[in-house]
PDB file of N, CA and C in Angstrom:
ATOM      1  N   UNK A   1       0.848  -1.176   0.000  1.00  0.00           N
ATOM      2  CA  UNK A   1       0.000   0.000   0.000  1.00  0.00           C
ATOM      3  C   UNK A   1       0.894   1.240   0.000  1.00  0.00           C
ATOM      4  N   UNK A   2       0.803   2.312  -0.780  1.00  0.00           N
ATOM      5  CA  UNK A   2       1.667   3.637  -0.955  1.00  0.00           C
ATOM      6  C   UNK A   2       1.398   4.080  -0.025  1.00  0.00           C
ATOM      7  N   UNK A   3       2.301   5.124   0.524  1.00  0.00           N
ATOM      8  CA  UNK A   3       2.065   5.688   1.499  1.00  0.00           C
ATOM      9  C   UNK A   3       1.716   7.123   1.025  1.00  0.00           C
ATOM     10  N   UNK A   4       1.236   8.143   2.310  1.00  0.00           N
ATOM     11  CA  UNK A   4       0.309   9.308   1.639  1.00  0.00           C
ATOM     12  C   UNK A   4       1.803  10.410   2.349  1.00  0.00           C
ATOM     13  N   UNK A   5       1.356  11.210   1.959  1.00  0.00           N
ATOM     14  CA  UNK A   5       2.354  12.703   2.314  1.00  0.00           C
ATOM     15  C   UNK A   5       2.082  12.514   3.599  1.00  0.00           C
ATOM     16  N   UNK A   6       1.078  12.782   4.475  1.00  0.00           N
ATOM     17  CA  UNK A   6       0.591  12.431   5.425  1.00  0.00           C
ATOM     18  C   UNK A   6       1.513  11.754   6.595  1.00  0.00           C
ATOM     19  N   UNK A   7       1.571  10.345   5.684  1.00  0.00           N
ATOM     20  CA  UNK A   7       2.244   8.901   6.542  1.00  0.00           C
ATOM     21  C   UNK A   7       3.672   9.704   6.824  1.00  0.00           C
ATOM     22  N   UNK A   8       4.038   9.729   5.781  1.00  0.00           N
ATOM     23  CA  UNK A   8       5.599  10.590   5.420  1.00  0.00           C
ATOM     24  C   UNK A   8       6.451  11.553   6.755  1.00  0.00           C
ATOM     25  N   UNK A   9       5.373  12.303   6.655  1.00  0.00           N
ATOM     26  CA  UNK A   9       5.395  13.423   7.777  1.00  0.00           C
ATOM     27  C   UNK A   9       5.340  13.293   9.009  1.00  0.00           C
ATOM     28  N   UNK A  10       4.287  11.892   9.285  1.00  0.00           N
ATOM     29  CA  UNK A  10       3.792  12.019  10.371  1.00  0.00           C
ATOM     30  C   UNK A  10       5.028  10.582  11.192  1.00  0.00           C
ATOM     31  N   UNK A  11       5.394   9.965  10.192  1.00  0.00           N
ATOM     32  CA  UNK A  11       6.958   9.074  10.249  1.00  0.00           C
ATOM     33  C   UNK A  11       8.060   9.856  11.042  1.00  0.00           C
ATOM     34  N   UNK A  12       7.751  10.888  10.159  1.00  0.00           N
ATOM     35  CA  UNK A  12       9.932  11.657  10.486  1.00  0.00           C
ATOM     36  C   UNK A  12       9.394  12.330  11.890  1.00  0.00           C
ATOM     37  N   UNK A  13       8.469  13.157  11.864  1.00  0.00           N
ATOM     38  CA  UNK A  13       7.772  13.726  13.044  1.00  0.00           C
ATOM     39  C   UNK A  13       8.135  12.417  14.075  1.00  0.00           C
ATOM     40  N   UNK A  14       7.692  11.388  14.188  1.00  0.00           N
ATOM     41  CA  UNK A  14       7.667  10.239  15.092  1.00  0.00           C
ATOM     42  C   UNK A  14       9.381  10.069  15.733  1.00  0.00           C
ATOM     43  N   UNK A  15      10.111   9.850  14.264  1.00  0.00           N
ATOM     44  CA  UNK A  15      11.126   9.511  14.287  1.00  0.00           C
ATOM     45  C   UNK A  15      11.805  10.497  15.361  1.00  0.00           C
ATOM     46  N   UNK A  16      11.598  12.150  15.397  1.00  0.00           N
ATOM     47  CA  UNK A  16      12.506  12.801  15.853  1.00  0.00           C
ATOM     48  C   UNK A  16      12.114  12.653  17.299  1.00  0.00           C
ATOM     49  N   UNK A  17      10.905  12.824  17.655  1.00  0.00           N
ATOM     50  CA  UNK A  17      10.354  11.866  18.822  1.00  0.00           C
ATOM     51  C   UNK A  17      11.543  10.852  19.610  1.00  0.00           C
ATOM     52  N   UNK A  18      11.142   9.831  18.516  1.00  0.00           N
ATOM     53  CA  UNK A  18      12.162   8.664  19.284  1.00  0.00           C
ATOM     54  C   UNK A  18      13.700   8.920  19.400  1.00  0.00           C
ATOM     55  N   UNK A  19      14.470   9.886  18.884  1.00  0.00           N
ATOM     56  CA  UNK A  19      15.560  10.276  19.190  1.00  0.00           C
ATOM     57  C   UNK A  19      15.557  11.071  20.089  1.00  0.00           C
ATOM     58  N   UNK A  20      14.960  12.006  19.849  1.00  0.00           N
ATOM     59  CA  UNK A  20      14.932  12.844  21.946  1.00  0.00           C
ATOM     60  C   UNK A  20      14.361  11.567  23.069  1.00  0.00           C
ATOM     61  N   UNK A  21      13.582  10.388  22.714  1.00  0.00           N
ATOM     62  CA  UNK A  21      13.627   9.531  23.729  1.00  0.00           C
ATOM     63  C   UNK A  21      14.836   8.747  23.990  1.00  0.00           C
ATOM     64  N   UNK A  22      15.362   8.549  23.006  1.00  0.00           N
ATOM     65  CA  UNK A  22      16.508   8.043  23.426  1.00  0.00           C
ATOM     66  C   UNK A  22      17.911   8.134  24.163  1.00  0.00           C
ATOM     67  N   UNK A  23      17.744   9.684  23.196  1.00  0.00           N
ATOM     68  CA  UNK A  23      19.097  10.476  24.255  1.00  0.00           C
ATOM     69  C   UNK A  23      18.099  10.696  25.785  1.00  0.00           C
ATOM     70  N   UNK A  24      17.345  10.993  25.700  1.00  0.00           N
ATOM     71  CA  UNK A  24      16.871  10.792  27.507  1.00  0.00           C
ATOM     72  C   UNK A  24      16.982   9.678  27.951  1.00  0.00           C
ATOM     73  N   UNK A  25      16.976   8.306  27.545  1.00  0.00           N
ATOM     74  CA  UNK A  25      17.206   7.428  28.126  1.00  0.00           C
ATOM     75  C   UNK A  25      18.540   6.826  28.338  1.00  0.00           C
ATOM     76  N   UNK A  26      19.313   7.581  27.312  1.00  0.00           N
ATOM     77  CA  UNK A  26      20.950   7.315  27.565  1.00  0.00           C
ATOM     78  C   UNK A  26      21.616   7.911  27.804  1.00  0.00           C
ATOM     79  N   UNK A  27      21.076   9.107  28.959  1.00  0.00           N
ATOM     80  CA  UNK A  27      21.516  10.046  29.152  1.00  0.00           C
ATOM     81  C   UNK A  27      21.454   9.632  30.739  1.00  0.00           C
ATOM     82  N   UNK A  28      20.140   8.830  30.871  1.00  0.00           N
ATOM     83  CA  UNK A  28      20.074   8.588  32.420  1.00  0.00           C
ATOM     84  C   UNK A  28      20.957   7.173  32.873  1.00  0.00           C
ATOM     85  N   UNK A  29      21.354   6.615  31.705  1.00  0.00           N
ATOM     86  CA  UNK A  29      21.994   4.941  32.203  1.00  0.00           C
ATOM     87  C   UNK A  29      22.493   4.511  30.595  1.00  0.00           C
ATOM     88  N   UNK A  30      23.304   3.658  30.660  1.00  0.00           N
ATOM     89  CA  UNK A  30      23.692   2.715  29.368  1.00  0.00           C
ATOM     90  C   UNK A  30      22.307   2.108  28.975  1.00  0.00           C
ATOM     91  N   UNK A  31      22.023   1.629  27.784  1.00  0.00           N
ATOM     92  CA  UNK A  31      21.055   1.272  26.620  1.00  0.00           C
ATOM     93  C   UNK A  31      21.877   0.325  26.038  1.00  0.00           C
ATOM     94  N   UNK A  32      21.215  -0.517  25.628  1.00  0.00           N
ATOM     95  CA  UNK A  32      20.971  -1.416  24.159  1.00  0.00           C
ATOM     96  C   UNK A  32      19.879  -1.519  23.492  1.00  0.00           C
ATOM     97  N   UNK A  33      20.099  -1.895  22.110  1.00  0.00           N
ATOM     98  CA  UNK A  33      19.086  -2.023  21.627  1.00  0.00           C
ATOM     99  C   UNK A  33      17.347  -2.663  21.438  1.00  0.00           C
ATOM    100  N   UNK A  34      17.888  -3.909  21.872  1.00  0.00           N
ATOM    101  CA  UNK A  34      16.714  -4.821  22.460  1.00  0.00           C
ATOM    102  C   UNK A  34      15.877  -3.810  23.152  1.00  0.00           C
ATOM    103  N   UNK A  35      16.499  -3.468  24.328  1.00  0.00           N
ATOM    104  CA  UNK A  35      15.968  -2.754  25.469  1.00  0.00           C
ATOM    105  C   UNK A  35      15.200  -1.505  25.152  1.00  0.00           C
ATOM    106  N   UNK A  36      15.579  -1.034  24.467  1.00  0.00           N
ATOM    107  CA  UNK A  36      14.900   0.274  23.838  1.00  0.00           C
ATOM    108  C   UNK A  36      13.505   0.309  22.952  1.00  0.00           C
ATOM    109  N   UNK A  37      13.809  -0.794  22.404  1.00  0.00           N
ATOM    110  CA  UNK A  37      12.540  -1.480  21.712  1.00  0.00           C
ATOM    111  C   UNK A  37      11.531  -1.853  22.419  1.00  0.00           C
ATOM    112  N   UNK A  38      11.979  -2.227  23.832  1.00  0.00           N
ATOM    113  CA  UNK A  38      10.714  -2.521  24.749  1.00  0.00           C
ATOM    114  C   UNK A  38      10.315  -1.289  25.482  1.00  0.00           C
ATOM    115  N   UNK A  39      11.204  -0.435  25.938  1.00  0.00           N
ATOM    116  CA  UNK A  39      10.559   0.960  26.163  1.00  0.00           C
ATOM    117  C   UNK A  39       9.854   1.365  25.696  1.00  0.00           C
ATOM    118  N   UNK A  40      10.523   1.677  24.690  1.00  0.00           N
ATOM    119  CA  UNK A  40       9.736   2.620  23.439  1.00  0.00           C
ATOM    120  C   UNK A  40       8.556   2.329  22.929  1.00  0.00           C
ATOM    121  N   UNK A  41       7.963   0.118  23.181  1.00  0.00           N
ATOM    122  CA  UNK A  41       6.869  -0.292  22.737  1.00  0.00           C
ATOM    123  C   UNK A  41       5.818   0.434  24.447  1.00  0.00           C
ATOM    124  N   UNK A  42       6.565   0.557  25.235  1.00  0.00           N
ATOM    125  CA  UNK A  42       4.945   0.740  26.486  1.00  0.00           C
ATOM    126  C   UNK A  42       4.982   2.640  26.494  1.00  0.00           C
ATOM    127  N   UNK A  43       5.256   3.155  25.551  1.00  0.00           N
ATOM    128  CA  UNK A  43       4.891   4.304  25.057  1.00  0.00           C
ATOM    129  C   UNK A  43       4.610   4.388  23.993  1.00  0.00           C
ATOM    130  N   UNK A  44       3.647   2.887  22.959  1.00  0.00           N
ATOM    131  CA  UNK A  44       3.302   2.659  21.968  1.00  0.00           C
ATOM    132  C   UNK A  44       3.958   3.052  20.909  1.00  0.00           C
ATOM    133  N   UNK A  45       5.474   3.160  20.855  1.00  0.00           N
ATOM    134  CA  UNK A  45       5.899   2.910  19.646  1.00  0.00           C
ATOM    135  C   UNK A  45       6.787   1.731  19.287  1.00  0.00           C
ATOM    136  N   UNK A  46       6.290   1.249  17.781  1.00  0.00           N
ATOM    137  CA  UNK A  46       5.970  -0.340  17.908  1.00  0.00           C
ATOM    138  C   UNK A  46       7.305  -0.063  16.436  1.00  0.00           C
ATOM    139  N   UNK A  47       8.712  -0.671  17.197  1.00  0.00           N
ATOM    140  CA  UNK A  47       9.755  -0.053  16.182  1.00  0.00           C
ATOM    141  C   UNK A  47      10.585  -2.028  15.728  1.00  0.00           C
ATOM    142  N   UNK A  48      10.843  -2.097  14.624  1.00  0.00           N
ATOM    143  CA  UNK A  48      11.487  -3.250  14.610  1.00  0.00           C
ATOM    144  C   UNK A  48      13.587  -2.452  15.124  1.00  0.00           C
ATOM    145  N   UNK A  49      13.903  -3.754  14.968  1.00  0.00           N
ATOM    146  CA  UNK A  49      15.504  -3.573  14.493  1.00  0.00           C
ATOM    147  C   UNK A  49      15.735  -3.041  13.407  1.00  0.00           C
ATOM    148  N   UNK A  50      14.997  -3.025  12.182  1.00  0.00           N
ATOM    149  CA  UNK A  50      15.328  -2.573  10.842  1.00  0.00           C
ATOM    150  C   UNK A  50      15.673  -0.899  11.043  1.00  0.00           C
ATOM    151  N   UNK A  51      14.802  -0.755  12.138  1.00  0.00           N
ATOM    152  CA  UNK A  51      14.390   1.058  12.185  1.00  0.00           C
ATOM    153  C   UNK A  51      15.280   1.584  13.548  1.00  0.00           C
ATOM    154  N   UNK A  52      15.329   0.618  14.497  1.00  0.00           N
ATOM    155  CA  UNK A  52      15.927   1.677  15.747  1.00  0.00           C
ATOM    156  C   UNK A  52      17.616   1.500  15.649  1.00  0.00           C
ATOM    157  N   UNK A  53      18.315   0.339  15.038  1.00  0.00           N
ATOM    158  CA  UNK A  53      19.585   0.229  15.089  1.00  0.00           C
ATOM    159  C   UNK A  53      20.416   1.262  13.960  1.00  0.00           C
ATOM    160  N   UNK A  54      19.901   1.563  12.677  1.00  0.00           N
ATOM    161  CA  UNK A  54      20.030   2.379  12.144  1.00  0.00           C
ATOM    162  C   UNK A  54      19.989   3.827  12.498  1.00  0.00           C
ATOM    163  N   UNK A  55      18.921   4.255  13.602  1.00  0.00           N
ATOM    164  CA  UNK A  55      18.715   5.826  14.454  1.00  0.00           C
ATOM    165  C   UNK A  55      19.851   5.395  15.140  1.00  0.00           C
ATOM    166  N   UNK A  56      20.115   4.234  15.901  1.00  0.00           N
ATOM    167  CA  UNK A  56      21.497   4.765  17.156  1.00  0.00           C
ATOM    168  C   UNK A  56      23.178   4.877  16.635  1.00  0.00           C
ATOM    169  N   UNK A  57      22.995   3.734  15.101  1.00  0.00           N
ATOM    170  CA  UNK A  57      24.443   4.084  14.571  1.00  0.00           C
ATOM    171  C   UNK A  57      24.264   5.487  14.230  1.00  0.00           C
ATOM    172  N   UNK A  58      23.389   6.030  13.584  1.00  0.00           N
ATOM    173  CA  UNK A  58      23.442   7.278  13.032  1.00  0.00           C
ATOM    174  C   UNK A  58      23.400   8.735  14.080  1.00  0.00           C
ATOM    175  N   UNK A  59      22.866   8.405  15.058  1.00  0.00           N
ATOM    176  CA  UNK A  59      23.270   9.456  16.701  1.00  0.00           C
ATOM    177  C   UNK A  59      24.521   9.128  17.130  1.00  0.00           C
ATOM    178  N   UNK A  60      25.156   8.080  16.884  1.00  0.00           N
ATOM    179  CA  UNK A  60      26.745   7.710  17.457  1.00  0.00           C
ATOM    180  C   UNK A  60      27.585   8.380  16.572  1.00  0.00           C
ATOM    181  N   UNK A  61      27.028   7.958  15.004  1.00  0.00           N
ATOM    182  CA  UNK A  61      28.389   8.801  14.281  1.00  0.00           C
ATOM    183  C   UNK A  61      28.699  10.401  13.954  1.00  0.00           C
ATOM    184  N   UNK A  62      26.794  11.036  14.292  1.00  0.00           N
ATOM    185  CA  UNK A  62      26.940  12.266  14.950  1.00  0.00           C
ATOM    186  C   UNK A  62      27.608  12.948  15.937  1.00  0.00           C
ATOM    187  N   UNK A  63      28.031  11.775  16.858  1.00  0.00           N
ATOM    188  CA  UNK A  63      28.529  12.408  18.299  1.00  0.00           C
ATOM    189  C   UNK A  63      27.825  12.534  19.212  1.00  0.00           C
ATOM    190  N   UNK A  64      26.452  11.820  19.266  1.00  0.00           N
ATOM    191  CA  UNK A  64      25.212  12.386  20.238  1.00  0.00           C
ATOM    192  C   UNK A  64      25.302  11.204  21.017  1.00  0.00           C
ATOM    193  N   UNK A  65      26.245   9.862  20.599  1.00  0.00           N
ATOM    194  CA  UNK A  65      26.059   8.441  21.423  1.00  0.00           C
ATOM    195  C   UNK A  65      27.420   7.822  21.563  1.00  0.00           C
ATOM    196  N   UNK A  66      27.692   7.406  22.348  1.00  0.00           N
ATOM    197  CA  UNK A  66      29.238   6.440  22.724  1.00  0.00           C
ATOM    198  C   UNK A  66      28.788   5.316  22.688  1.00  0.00           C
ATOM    199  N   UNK A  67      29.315   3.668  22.411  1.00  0.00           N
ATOM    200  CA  UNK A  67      28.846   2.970  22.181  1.00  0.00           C
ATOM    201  C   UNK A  67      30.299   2.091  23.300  1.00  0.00           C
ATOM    202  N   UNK A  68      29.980   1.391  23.780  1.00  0.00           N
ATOM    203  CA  UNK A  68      30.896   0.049  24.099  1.00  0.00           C
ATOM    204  C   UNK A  68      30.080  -1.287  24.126  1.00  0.00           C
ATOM    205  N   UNK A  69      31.148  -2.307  23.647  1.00  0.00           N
ATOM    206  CA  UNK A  69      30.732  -3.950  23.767  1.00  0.00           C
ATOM    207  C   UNK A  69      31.226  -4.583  24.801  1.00  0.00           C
ATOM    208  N   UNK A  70      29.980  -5.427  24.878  1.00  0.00           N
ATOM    209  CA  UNK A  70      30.433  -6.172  26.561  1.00  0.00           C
ATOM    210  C   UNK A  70      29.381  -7.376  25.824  1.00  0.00           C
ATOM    211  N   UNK A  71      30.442  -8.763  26.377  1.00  0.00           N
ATOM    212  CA  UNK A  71      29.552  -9.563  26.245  1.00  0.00           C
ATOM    213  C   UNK A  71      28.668 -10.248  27.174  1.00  0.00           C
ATOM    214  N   UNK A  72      27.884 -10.730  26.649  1.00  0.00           N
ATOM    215  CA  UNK A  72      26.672 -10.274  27.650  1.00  0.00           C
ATOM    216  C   UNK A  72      25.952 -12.527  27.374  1.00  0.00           C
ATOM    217  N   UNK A  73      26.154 -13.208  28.410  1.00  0.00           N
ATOM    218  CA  UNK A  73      25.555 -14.537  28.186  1.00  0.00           C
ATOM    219  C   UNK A  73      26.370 -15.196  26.650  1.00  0.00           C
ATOM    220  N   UNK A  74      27.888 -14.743  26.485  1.00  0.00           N
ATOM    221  CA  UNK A  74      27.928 -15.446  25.393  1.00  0.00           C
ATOM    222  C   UNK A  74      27.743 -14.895  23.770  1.00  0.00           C
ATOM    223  N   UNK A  75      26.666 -13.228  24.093  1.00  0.00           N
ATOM    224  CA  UNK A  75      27.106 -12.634  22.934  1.00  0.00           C
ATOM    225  C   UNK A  75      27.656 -10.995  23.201  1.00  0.00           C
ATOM    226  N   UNK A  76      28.013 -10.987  22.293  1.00  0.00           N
ATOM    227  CA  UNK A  76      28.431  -9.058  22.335  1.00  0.00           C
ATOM    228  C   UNK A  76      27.156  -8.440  22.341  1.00  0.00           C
ATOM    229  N   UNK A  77      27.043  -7.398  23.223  1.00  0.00           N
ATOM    230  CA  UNK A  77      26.113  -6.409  23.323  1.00  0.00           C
ATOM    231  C   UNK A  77      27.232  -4.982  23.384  1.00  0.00           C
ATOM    232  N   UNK A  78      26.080  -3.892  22.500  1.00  0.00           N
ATOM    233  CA  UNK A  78      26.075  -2.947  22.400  1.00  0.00           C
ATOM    234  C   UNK A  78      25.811  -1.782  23.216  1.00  0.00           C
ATOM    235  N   UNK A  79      25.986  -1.564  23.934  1.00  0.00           N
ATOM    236  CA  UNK A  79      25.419  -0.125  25.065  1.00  0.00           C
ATOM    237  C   UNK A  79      26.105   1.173  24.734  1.00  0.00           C
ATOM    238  N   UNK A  80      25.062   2.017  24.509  1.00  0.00           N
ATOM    239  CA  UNK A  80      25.182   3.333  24.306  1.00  0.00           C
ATOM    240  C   UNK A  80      24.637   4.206  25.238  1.00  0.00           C
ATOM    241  N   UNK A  81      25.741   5.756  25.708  1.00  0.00           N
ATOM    242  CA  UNK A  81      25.396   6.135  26.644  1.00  0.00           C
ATOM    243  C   UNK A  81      25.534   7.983  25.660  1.00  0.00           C
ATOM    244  N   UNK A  82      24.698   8.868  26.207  1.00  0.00           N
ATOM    245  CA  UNK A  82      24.785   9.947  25.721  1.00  0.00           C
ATOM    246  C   UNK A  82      25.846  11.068  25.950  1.00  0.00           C
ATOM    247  N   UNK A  83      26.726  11.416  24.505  1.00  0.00           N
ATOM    248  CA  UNK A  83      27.618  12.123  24.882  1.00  0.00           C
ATOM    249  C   UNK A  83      27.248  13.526  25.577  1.00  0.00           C
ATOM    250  N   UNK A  84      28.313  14.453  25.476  1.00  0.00           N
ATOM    251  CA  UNK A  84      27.966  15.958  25.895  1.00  0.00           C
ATOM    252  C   UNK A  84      27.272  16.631  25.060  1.00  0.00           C
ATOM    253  N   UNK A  85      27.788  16.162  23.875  1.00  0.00           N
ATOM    254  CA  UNK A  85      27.135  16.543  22.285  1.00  0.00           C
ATOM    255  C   UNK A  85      25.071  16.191  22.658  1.00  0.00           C
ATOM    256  N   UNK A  86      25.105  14.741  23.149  1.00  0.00           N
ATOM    257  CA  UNK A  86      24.121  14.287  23.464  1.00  0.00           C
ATOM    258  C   UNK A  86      22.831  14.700  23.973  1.00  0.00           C
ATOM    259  N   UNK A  87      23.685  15.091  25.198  1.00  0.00           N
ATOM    260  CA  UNK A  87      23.063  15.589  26.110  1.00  0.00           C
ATOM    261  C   UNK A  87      22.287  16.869  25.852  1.00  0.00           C
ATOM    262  N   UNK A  88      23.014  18.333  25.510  1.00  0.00           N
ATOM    263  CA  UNK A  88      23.412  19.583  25.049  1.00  0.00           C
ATOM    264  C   UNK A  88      22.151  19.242  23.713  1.00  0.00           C
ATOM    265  N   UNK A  89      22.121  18.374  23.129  1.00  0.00           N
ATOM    266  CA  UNK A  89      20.941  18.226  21.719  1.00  0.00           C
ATOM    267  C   UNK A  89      19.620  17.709  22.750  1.00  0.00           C
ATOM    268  N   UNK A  90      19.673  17.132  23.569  1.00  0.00           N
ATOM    269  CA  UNK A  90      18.515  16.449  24.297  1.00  0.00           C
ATOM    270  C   UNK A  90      17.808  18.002  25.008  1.00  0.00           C
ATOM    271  N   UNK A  91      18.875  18.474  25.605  1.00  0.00           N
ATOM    272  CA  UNK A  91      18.318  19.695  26.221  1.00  0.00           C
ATOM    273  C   UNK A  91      17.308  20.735  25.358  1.00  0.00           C
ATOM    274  N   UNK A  92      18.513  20.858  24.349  1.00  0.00           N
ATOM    275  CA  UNK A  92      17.675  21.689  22.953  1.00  0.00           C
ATOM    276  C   UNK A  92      16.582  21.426  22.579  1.00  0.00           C
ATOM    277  N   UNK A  93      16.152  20.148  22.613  1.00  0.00           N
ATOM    278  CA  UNK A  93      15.181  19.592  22.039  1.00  0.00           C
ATOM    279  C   UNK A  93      13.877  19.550  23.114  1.00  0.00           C
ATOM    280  N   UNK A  94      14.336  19.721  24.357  1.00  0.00           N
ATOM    281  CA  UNK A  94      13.253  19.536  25.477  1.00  0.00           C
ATOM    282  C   UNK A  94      12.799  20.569  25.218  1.00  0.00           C
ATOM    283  N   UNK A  95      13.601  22.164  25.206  1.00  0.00           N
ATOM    284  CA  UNK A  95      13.129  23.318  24.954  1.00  0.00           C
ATOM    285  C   UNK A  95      11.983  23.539  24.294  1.00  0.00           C
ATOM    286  N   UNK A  96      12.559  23.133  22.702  1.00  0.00           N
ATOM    287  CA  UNK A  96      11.720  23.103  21.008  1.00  0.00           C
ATOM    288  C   UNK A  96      10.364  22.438  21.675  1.00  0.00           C
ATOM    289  N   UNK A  97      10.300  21.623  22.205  1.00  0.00           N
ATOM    290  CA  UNK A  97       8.621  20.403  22.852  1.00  0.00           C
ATOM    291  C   UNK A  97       8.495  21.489  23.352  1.00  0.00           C
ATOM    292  N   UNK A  98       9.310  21.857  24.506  1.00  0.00           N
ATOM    293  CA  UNK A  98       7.976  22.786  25.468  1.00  0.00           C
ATOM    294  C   UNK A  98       7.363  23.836  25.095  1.00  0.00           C
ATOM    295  N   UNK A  99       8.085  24.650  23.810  1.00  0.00           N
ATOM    296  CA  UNK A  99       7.788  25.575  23.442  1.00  0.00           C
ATOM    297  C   UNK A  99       6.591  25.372  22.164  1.00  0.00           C
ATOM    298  N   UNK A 100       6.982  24.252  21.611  1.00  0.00           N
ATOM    299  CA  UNK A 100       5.545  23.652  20.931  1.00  0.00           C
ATOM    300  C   UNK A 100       4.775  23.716  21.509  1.00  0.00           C
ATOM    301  N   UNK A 101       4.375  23.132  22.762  1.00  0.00           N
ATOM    302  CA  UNK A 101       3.161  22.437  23.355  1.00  0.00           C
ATOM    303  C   UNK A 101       2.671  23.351  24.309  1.00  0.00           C
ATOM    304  N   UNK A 102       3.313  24.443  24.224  1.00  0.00           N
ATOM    305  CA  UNK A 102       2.891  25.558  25.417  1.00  0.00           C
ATOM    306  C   UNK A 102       2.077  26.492  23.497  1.00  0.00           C
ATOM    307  N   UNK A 103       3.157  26.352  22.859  1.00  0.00           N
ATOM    308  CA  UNK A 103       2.495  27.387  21.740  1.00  0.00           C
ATOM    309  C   UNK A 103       0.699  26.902  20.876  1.00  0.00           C
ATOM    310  N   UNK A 104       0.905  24.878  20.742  1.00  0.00           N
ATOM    311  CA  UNK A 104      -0.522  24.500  20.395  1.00  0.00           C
ATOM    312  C   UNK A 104      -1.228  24.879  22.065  1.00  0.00           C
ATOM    313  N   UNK A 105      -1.123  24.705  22.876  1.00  0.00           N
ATOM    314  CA  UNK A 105      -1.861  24.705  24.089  1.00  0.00           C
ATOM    315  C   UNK A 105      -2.076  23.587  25.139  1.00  0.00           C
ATOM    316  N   UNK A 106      -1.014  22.659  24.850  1.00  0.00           N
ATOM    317  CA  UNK A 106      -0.970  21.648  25.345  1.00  0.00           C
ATOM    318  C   UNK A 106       0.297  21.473  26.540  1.00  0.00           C
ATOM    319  N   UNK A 107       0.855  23.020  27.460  1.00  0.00           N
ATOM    320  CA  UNK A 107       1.471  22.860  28.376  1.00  0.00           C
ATOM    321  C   UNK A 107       0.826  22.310  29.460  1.00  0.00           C
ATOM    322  N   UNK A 108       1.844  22.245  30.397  1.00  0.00           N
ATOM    323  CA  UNK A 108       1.821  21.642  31.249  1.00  0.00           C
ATOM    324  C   UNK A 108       0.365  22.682  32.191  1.00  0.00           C
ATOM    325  N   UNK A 109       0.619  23.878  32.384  1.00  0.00           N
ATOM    326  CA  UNK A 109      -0.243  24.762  32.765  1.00  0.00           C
ATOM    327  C   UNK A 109      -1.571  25.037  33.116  1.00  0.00           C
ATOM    328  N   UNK A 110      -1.889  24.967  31.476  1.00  0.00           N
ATOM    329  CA  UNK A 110      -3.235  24.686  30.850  1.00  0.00           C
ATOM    330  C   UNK A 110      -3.747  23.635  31.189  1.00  0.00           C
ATOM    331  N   UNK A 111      -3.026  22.277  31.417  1.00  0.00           N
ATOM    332  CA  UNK A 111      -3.800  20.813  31.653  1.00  0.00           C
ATOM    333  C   UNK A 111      -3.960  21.108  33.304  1.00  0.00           C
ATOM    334  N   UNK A 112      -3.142  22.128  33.850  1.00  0.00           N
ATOM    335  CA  UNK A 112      -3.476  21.804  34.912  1.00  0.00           C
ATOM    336  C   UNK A 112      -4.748  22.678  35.854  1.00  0.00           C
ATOM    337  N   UNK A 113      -5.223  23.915  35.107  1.00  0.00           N
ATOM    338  CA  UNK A 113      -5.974  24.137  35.099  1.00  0.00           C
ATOM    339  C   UNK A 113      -7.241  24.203  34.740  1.00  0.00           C
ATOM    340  N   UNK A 114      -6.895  23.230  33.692  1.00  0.00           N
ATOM    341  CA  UNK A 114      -8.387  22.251  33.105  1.00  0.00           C
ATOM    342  C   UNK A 114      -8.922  21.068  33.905  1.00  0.00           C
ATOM    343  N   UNK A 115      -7.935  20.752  34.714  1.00  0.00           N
ATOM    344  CA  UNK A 115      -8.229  19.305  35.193  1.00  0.00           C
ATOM    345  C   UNK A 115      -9.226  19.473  36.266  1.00  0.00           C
TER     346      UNK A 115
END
């Protein structure tokens, strides 16, 4: 089935999503991949390997991820932790959200005086 402009948009939109989740999550502790996939599924995003190992080589060779191998039961595992670069883009990016979601109307503020 083709996809619409729509899908397109509403993909990369997602995507940049899951990279500010990630540097938050490897910002607070080492990550692997597996592991991230199950996070990321109980905040309903439903990502294979095809899609999230490709985002973390590509944040590592940015500079936004450090990576070391440790083997782990017999195989090599991957853990990535967020550089300064990382971090410093995670921050930026918390900003850009809050300033979205305060600008559609969806701060923190507003919900709390609706509730």
């Amino acid at each position: 089935m083709p996809k619409t402009k729509n899908d397109i948009v509403m993909r990369d939109f997602l995507l940049g999503i899951i990279r500010l989740h990630i540097l938050h999550h490897a910002q607070q502790e080492r990550v692997f991949g597996l592991e991230l996939i199950r996070e990321l599924a109980t905040h309903g995003y439903e990502l294979s390997p095809g899609t999230l190992y490709p985002i973390l080589h590509t944040l590592e060779s940015h500079g936004f991820l450090e990576s070391e191998k440790q083997v782990v039961q017999g195989k090599v595992r991957k853990y990535y932790r967020a550089t300064a670069a990382g971090v410093e883009a995670l921050e930026t990016g918390r900003t850009q959200v809050l300033e979205l979601l305060h600008e559609i109307g969806l701060d923190a503020q507003k919900r709390e005086g609706q509730a």
